[in-house]
N, C-alpha and C. Protein backbone atom coordinates (compact mmCIF):
# COMPACT_ATOMS: atom_id res chain seq x y z
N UNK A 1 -49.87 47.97 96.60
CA UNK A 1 -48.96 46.82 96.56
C UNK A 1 -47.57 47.29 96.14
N UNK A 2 -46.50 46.92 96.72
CA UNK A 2 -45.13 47.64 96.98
C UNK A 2 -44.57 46.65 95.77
N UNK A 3 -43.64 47.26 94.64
CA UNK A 3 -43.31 46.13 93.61
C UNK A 3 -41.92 45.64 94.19
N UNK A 4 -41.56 44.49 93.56
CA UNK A 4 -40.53 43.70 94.32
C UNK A 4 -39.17 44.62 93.07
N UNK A 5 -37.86 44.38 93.85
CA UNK A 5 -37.38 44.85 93.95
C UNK A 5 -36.27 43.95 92.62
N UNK A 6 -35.94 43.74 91.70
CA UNK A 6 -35.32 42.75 91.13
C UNK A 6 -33.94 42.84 90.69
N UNK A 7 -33.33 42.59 92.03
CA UNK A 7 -31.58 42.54 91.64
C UNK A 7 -30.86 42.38 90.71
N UNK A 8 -31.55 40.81 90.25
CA UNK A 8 -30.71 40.57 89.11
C UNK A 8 -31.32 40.66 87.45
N UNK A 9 -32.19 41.77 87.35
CA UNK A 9 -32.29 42.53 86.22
C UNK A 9 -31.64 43.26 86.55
N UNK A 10 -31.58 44.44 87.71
CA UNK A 10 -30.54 45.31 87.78
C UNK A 10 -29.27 45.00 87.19
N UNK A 11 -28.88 44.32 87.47
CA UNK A 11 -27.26 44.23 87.23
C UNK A 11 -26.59 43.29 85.90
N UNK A 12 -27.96 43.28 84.92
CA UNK A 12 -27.55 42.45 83.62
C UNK A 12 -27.16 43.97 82.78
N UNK A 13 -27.44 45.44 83.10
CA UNK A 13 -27.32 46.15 82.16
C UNK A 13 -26.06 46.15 81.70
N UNK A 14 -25.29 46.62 83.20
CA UNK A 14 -23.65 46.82 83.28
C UNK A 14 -22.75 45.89 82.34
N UNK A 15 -23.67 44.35 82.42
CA UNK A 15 -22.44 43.73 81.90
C UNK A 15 -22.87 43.90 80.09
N UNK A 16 -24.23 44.17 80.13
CA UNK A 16 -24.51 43.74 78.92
C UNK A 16 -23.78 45.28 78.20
N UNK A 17 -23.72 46.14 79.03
CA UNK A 17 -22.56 47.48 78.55
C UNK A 17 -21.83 47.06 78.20
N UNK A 18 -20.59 46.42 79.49
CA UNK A 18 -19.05 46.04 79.36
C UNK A 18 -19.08 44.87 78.37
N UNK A 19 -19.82 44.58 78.22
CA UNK A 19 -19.56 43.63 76.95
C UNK A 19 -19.54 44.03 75.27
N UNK A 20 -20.52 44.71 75.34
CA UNK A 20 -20.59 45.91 73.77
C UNK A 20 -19.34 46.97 73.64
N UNK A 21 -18.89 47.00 75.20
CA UNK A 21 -17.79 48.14 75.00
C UNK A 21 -16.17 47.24 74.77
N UNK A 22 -16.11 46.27 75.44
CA UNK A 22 -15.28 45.40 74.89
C UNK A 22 -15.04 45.24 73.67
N UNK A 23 -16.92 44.32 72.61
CA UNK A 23 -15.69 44.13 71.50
C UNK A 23 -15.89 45.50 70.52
N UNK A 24 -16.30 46.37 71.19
CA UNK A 24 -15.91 47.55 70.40
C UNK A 24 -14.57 47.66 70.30
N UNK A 25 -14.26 47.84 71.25
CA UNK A 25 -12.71 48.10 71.30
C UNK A 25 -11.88 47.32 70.62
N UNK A 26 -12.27 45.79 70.43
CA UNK A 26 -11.90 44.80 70.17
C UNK A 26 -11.73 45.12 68.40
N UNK A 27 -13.23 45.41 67.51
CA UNK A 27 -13.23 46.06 66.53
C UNK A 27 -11.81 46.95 66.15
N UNK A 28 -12.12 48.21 66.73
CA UNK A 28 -11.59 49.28 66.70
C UNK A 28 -9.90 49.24 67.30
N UNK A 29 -9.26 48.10 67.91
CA UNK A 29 -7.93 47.70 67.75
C UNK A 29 -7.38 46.81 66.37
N UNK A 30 -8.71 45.90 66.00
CA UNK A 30 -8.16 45.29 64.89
C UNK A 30 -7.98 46.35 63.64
N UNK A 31 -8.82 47.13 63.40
CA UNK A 31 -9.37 48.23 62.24
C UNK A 31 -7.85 48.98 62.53
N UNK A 32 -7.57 48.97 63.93
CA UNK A 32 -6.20 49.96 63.18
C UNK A 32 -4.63 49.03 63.18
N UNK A 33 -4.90 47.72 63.57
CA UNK A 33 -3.76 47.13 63.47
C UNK A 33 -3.45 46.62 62.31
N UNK A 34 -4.62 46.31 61.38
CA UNK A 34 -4.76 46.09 60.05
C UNK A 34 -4.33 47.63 59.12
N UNK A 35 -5.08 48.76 59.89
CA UNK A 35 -4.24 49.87 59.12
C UNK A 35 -2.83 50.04 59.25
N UNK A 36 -2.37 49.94 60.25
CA UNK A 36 -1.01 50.64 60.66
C UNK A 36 -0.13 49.71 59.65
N UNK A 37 -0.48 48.62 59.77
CA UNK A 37 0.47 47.36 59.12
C UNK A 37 0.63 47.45 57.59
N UNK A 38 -0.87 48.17 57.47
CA UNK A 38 -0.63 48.22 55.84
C UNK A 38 0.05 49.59 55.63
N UNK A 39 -0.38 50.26 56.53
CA UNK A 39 0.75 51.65 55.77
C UNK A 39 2.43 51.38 56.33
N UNK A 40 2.81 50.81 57.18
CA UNK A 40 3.70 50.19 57.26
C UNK A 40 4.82 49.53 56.15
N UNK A 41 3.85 48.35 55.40
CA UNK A 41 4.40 47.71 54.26
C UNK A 41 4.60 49.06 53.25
N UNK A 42 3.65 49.35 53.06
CA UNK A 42 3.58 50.55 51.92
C UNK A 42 4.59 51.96 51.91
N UNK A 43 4.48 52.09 53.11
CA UNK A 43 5.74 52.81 53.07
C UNK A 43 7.11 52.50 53.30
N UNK A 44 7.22 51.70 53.82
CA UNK A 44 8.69 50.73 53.80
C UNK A 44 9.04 50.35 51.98
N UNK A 45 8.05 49.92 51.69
CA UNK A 45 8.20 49.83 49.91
C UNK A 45 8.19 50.65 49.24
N UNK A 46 7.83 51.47 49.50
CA UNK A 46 8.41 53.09 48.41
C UNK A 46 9.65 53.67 49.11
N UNK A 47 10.18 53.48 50.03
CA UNK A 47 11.42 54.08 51.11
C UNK A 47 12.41 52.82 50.82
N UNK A 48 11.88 51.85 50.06
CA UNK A 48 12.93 51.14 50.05
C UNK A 48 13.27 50.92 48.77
N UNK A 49 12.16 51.44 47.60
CA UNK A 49 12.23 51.53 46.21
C UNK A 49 13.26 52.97 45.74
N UNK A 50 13.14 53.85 46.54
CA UNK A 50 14.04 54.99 46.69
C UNK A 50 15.64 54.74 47.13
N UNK A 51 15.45 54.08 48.05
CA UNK A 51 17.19 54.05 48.58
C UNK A 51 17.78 53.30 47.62
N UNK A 52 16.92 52.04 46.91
CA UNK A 52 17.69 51.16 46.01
C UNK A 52 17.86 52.24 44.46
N UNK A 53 16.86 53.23 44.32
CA UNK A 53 17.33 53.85 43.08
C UNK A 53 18.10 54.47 43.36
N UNK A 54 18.47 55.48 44.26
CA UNK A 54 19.65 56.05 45.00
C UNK A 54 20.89 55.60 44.62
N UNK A 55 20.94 53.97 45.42
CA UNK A 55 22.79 53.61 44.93
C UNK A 55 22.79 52.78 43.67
N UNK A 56 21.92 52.63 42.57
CA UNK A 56 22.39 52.17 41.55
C UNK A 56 22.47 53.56 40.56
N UNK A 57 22.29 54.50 41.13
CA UNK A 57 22.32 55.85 40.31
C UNK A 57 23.91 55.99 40.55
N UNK A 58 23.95 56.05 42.37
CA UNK A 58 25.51 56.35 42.78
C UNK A 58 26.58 55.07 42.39
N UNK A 59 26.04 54.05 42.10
CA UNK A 59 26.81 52.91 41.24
C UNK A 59 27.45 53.48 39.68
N UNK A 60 26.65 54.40 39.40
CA UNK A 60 26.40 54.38 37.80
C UNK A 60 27.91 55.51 37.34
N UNK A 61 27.15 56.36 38.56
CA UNK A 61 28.14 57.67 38.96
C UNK A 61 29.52 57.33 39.14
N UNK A 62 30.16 56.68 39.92
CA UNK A 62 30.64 55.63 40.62
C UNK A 62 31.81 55.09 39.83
N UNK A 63 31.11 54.92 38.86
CA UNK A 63 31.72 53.81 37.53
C UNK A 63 32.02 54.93 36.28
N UNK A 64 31.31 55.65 36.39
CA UNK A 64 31.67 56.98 34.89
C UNK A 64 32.86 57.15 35.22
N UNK A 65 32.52 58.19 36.59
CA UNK A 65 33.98 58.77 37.23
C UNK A 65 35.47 58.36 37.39
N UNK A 66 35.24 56.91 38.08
CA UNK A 66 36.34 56.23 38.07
C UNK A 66 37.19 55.73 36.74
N UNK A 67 36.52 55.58 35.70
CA UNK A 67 37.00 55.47 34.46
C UNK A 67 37.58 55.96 33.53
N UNK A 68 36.42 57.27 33.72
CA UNK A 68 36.18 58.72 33.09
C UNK A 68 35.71 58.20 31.41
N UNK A 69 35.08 57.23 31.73
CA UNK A 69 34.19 56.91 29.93
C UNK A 69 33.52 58.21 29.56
N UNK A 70 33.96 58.34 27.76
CA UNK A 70 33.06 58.83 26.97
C UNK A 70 32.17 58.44 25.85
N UNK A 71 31.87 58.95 25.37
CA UNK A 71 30.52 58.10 24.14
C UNK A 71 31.87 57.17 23.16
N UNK A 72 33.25 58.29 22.95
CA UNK A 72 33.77 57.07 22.07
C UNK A 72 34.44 55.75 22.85
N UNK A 73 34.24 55.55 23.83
CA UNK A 73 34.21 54.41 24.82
C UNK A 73 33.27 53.33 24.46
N UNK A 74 32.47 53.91 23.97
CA UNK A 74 31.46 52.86 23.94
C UNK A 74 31.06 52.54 22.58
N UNK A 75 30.76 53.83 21.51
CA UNK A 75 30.58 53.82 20.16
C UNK A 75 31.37 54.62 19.13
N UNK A 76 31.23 54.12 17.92
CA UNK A 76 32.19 54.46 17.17
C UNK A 76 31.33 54.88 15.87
N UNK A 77 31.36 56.14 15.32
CA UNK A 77 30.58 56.49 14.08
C UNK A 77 31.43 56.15 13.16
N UNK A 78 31.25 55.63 11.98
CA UNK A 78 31.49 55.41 10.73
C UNK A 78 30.97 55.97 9.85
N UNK A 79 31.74 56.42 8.21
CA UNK A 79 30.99 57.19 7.58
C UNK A 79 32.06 57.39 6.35
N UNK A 80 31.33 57.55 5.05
CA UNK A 80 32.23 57.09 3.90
C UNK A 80 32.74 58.71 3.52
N UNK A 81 32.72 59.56 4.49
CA UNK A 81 33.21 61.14 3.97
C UNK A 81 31.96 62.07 3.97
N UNK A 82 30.86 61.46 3.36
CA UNK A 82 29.62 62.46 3.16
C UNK A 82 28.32 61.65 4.25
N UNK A 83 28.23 60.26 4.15
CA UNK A 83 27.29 59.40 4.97
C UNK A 83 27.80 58.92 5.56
N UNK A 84 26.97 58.51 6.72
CA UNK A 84 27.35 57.79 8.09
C UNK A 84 27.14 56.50 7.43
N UNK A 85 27.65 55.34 7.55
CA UNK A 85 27.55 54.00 7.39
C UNK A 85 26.99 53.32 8.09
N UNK A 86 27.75 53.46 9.45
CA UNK A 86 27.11 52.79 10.59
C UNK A 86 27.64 53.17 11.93
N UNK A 87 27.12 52.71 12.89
CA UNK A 87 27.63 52.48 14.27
C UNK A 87 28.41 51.47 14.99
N UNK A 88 29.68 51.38 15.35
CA UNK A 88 30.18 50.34 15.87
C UNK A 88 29.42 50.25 17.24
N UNK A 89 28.96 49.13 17.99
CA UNK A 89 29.67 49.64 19.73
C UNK A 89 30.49 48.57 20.18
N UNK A 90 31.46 49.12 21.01
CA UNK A 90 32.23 48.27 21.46
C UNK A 90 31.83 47.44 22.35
N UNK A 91 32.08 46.27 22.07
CA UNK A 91 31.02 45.14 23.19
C UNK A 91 31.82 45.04 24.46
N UNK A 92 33.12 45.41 24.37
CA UNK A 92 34.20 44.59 25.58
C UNK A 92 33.99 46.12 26.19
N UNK A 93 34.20 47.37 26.42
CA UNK A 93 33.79 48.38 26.89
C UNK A 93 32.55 48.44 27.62
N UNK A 94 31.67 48.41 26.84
CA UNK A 94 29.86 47.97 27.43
C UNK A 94 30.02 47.13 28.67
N UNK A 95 30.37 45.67 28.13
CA UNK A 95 30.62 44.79 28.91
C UNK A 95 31.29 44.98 30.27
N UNK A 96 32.40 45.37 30.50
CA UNK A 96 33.32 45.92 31.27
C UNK A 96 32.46 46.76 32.17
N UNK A 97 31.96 48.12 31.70
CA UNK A 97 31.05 48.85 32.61
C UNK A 97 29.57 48.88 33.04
N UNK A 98 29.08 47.66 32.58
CA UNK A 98 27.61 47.17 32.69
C UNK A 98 28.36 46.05 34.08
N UNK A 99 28.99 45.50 33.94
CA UNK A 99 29.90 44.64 34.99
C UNK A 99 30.13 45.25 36.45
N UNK A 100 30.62 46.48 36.31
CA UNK A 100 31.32 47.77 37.29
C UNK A 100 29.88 47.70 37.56
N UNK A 101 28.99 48.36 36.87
CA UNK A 101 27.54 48.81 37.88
C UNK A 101 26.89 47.93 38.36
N UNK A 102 26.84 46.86 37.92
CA UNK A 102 26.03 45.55 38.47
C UNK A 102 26.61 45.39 40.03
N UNK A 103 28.04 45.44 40.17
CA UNK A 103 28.43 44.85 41.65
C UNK A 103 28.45 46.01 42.09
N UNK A 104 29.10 47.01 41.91
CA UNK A 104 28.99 48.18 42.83
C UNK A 104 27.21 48.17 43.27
N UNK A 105 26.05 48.72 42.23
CA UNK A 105 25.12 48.36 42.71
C UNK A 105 24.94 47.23 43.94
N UNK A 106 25.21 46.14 43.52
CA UNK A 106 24.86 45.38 44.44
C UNK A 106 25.22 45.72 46.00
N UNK A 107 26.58 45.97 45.75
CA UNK A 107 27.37 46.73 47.30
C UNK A 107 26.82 48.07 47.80
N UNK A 108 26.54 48.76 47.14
CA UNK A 108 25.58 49.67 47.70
C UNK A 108 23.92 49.59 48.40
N UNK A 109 23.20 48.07 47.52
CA UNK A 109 22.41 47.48 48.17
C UNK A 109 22.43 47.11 49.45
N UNK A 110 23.80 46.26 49.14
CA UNK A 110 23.99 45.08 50.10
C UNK A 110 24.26 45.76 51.89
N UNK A 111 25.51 47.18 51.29
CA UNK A 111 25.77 48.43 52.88
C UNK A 111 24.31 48.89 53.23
N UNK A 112 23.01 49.00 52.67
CA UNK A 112 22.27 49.73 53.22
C UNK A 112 21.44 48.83 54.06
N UNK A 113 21.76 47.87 54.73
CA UNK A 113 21.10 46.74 55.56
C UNK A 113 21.27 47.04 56.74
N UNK A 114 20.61 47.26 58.01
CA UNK A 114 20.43 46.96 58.85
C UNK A 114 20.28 49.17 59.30
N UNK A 115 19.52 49.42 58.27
CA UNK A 115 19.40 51.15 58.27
C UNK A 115 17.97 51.04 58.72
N UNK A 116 18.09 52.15 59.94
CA UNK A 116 16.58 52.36 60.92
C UNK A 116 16.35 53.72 59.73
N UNK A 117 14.95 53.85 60.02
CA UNK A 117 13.83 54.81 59.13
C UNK A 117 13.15 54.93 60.72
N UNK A 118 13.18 56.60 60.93
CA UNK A 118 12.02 56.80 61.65
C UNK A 118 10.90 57.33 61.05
N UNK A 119 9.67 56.88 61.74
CA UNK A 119 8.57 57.37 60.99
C UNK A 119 7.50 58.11 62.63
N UNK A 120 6.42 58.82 62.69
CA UNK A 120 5.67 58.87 63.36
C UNK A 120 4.38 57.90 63.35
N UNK A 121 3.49 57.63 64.10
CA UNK A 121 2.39 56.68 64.15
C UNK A 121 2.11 56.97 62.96
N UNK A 122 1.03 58.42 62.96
CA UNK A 122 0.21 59.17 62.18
C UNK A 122 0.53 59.08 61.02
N UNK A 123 1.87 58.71 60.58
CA UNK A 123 2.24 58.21 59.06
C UNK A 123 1.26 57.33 58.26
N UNK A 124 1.28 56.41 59.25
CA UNK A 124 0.60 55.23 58.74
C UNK A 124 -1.00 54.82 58.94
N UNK A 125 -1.92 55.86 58.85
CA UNK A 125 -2.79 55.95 59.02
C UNK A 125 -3.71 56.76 57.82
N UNK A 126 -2.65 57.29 56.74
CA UNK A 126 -3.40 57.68 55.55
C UNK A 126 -4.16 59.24 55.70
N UNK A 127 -4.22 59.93 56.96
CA UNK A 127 -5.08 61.12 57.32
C UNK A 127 -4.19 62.31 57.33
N UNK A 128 -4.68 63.31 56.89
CA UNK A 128 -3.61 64.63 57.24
C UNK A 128 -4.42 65.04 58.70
N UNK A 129 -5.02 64.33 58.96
CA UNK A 129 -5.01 64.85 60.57
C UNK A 129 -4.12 64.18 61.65
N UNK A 130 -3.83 63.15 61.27
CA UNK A 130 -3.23 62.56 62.19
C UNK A 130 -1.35 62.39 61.82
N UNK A 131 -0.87 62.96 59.94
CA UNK A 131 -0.06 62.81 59.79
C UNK A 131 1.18 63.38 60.44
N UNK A 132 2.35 62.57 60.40
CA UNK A 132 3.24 63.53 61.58
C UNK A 132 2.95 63.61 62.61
N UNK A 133 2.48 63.10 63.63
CA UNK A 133 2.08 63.01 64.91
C UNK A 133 2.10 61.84 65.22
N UNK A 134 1.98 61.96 67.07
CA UNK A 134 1.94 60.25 67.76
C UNK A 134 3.37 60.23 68.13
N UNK A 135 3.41 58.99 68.78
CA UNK A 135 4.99 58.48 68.93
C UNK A 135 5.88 58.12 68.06
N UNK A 136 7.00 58.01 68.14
CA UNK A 136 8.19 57.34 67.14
C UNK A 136 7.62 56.03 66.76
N UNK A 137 7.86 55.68 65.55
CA UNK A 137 8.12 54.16 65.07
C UNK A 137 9.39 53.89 64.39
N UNK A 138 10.71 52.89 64.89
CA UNK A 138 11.79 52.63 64.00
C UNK A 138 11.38 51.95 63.05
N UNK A 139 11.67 51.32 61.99
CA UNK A 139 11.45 50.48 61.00
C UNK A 139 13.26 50.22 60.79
N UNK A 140 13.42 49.16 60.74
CA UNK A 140 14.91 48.37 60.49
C UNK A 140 15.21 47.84 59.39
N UNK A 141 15.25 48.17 57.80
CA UNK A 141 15.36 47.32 56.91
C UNK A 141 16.84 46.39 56.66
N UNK A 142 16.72 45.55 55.80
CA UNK A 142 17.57 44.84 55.15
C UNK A 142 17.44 44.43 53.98
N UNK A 143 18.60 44.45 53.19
CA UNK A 143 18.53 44.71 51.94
C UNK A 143 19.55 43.70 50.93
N UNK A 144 19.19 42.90 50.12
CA UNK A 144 19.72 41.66 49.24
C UNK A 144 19.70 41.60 47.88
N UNK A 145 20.16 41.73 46.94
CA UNK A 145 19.89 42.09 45.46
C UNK A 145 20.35 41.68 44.65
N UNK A 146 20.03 41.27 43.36
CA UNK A 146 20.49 40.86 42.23
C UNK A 146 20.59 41.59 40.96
N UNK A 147 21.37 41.85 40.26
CA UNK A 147 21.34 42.99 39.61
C UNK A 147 22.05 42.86 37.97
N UNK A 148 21.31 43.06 36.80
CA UNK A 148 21.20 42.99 35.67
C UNK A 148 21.19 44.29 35.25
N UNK A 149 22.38 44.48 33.69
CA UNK A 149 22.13 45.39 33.22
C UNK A 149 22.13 45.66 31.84
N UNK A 150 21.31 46.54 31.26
CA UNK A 150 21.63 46.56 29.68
C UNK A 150 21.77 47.95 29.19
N UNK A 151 22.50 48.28 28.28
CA UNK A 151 22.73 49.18 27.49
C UNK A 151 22.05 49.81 26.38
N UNK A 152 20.87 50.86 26.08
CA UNK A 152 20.18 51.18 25.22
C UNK A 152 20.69 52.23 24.52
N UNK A 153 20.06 52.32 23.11
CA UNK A 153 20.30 53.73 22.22
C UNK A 153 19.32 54.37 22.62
N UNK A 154 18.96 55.48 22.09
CA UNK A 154 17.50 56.62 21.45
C UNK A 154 18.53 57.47 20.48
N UNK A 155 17.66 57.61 19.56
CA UNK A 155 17.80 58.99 18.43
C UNK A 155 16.94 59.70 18.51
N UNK A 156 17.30 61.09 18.53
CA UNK A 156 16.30 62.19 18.07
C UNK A 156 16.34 63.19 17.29
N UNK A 157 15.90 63.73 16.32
CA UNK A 157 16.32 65.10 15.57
C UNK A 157 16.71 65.81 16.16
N UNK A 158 17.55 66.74 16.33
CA UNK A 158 17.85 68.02 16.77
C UNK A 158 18.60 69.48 16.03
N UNK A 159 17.85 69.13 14.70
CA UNK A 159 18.47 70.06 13.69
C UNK A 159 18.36 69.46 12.26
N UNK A 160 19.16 70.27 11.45
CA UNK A 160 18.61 69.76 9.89
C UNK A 160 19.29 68.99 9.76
N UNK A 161 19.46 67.64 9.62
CA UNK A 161 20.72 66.72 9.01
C UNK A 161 21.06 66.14 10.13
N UNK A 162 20.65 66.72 11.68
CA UNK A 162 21.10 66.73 12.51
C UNK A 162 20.31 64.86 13.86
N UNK A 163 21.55 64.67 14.23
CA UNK A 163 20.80 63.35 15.10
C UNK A 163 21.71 63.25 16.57
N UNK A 164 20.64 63.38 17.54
CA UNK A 164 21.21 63.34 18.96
C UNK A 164 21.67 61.90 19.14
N UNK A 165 22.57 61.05 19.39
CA UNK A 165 22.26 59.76 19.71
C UNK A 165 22.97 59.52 21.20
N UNK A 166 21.86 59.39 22.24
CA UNK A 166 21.95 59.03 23.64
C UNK A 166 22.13 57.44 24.09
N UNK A 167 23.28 57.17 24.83
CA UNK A 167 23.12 56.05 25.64
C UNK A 167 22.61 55.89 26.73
N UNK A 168 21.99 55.26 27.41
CA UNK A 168 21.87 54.95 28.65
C UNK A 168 21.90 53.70 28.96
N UNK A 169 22.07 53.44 29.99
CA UNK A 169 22.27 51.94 31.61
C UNK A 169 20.89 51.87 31.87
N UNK A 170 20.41 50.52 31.72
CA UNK A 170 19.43 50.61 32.48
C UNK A 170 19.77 48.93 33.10
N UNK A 171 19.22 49.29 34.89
CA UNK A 171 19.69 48.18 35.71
C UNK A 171 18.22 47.73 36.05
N UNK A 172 18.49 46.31 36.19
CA UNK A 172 16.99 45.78 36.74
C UNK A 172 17.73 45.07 38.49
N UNK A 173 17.46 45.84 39.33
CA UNK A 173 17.62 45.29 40.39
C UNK A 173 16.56 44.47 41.50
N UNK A 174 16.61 42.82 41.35
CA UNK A 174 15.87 42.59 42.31
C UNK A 174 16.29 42.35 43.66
N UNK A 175 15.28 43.01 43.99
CA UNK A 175 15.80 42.83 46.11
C UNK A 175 14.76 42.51 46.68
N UNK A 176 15.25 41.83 47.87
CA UNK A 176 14.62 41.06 48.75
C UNK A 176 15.07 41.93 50.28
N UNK A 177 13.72 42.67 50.49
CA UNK A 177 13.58 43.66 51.24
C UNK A 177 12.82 43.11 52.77
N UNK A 178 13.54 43.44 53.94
CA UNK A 178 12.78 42.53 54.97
C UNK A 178 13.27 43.58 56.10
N UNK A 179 11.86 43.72 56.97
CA UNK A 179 12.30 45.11 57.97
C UNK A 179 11.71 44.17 59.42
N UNK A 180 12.27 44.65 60.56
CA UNK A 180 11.65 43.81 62.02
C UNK A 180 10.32 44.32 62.23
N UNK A 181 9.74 44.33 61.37
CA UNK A 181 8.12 44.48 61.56
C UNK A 181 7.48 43.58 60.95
N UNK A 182 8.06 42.17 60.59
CA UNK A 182 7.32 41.21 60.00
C UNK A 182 7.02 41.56 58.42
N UNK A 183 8.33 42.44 57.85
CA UNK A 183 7.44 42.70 56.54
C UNK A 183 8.90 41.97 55.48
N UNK A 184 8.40 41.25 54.82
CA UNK A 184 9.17 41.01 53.51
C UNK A 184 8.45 40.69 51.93
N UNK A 185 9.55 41.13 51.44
CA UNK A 185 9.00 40.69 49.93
C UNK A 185 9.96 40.94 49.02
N UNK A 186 9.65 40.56 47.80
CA UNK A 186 10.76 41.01 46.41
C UNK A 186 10.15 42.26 45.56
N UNK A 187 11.11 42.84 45.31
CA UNK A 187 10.65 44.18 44.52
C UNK A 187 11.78 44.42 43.73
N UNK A 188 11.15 44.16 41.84
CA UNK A 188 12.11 44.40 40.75
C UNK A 188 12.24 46.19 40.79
N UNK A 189 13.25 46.93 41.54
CA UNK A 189 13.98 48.29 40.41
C UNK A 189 14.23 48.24 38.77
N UNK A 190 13.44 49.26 38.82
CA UNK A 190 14.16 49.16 37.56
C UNK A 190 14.17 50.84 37.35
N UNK A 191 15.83 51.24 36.66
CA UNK A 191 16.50 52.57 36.83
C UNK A 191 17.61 52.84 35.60
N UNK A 192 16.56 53.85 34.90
CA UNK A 192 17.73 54.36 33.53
C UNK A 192 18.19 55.53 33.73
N UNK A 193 19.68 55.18 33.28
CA UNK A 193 20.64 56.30 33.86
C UNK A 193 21.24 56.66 32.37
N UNK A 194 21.39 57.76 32.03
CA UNK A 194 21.94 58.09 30.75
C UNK A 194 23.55 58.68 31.09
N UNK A 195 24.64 57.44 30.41
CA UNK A 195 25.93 57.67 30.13
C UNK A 195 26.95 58.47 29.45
N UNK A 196 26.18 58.69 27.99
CA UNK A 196 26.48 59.00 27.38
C UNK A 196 26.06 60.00 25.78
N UNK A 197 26.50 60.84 25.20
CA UNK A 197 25.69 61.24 24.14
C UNK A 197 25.94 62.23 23.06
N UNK A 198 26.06 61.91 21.82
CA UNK A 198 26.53 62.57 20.62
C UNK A 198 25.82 63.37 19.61
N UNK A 199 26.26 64.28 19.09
CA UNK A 199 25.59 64.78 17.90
C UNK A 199 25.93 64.18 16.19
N UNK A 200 25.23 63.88 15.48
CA UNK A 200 25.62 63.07 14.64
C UNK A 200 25.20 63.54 13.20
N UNK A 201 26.38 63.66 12.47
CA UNK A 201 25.42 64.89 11.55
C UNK A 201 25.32 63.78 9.86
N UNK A 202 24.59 63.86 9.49
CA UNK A 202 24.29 62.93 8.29
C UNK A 202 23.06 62.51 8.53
N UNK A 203 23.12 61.23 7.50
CA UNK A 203 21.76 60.34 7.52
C UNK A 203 22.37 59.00 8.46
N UNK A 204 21.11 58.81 9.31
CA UNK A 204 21.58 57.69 10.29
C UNK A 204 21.18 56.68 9.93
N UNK A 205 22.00 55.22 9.94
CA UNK A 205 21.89 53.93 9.17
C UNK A 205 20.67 53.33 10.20
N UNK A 206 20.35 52.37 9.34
CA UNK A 206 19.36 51.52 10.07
C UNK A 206 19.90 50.67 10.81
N UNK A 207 20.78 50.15 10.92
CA UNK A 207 21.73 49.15 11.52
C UNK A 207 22.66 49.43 12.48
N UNK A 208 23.07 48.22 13.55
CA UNK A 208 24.76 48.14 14.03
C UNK A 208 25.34 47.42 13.88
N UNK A 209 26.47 47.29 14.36
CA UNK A 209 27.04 46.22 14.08
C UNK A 209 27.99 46.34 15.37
N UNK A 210 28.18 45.47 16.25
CA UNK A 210 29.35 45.21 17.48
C UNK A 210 30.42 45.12 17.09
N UNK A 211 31.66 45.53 17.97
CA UNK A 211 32.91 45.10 17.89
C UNK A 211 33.61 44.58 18.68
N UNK A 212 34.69 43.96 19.00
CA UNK A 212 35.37 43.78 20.26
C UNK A 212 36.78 43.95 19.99
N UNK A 213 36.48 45.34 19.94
CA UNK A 213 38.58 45.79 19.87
C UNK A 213 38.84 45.61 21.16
């Protein structure tokens, strides 16, 4: 007895293939569109946490230079002949160049908008096999910021009797970072830059006290 011949089992395999191979693919496009995107954000946010420390450094720079401030710009030791008394700092000085870095910062933010970053695919995929390789990707950021700053001490020994006393800037810049790849968000900088710094020989007071000569 000759068996019959059955067409249409034959031809359920193919599709029932092209169908497993579909949403494979289907899988395996989402798995990397979800990767690419996230290394995307992630590196756009450290490339963009860099350029913003960049010009509030060159803000900082920027503002020394043009001035040419030194530590007695800013502070003033006091001292009765044998002891230090105290520390003045000058508030209208501070003020003045915490002012200078805030907008320059900001303008240095504000010029780095509409700056392409090339990257390769393989960047964004997390593998040293695939890093650096693939096609170009531009990334287009833009860049918006608000920018706060304050003025800190530190002391440190540096000898017998002896006291280092360092100033530094430190700026809190927030920006609002947005690239044509659908990526935005806010990201606080924050960047201490040291201005200034003295040797101070005595016993150092516990106290300050401001001035506004």
């Amino acid at each position: 007895m000759r068996r019959r011949y059955d067409k249409k089992h034959h031809f359920h395999f193919p599709k029932i293939l092209l169908s497993i191979l579909c949403i494979l693919f289907y899988i395996i496009y989402i798995f990397f569109e979800r990767q690419i995107s996230d290394g995307i954000n992630n590196i756009v946010m450290l490339k963009a946490e860099e350029l913003c420390t960049n010009a509030v450094n060159t803000a900082v720079i920027d503002t020394l230079c043009e001035d040419n401030y030194q530590y007695g710009d800013f502070a003033e030791i006091n001292n009765n002949g044998k002891t230090v008394t105290n520390i003045s700092i000058n508030s209208v000085n501070s003020n003045k160049f915490k002012a200078k870095v805030s907008l320059k910062s900001q303008e240095n933010i504000k010029a780095m908008s509409g700056m392409s970053i090339n990257y390769n695919i393989g960047d964004f995929l997390y593998s040293q096999l695939f890093g650096a390789r693939g096609f170009d990707v531009t990334v287009r950021l833009s860049f918006s910021a608000s920018v706060t700053t304050d003025i800190e001490s530190t002391f440190t020994e540096c000898g017998i009797n002896q006291t280092k006393h360092d100033l530094h800037i430190k700026v809190y810049a927030k920006v609002y970072i947005t690239s044509d790849k659908d990526f935005e968000t806010y990201k606080t900088v924050i960047t201490t830059v040291p201005i200034a710094e003295n040797i101070i020989i005595g016993e150092i007071p516990s106290f300050y006290r401001e001035t506004s000569q």
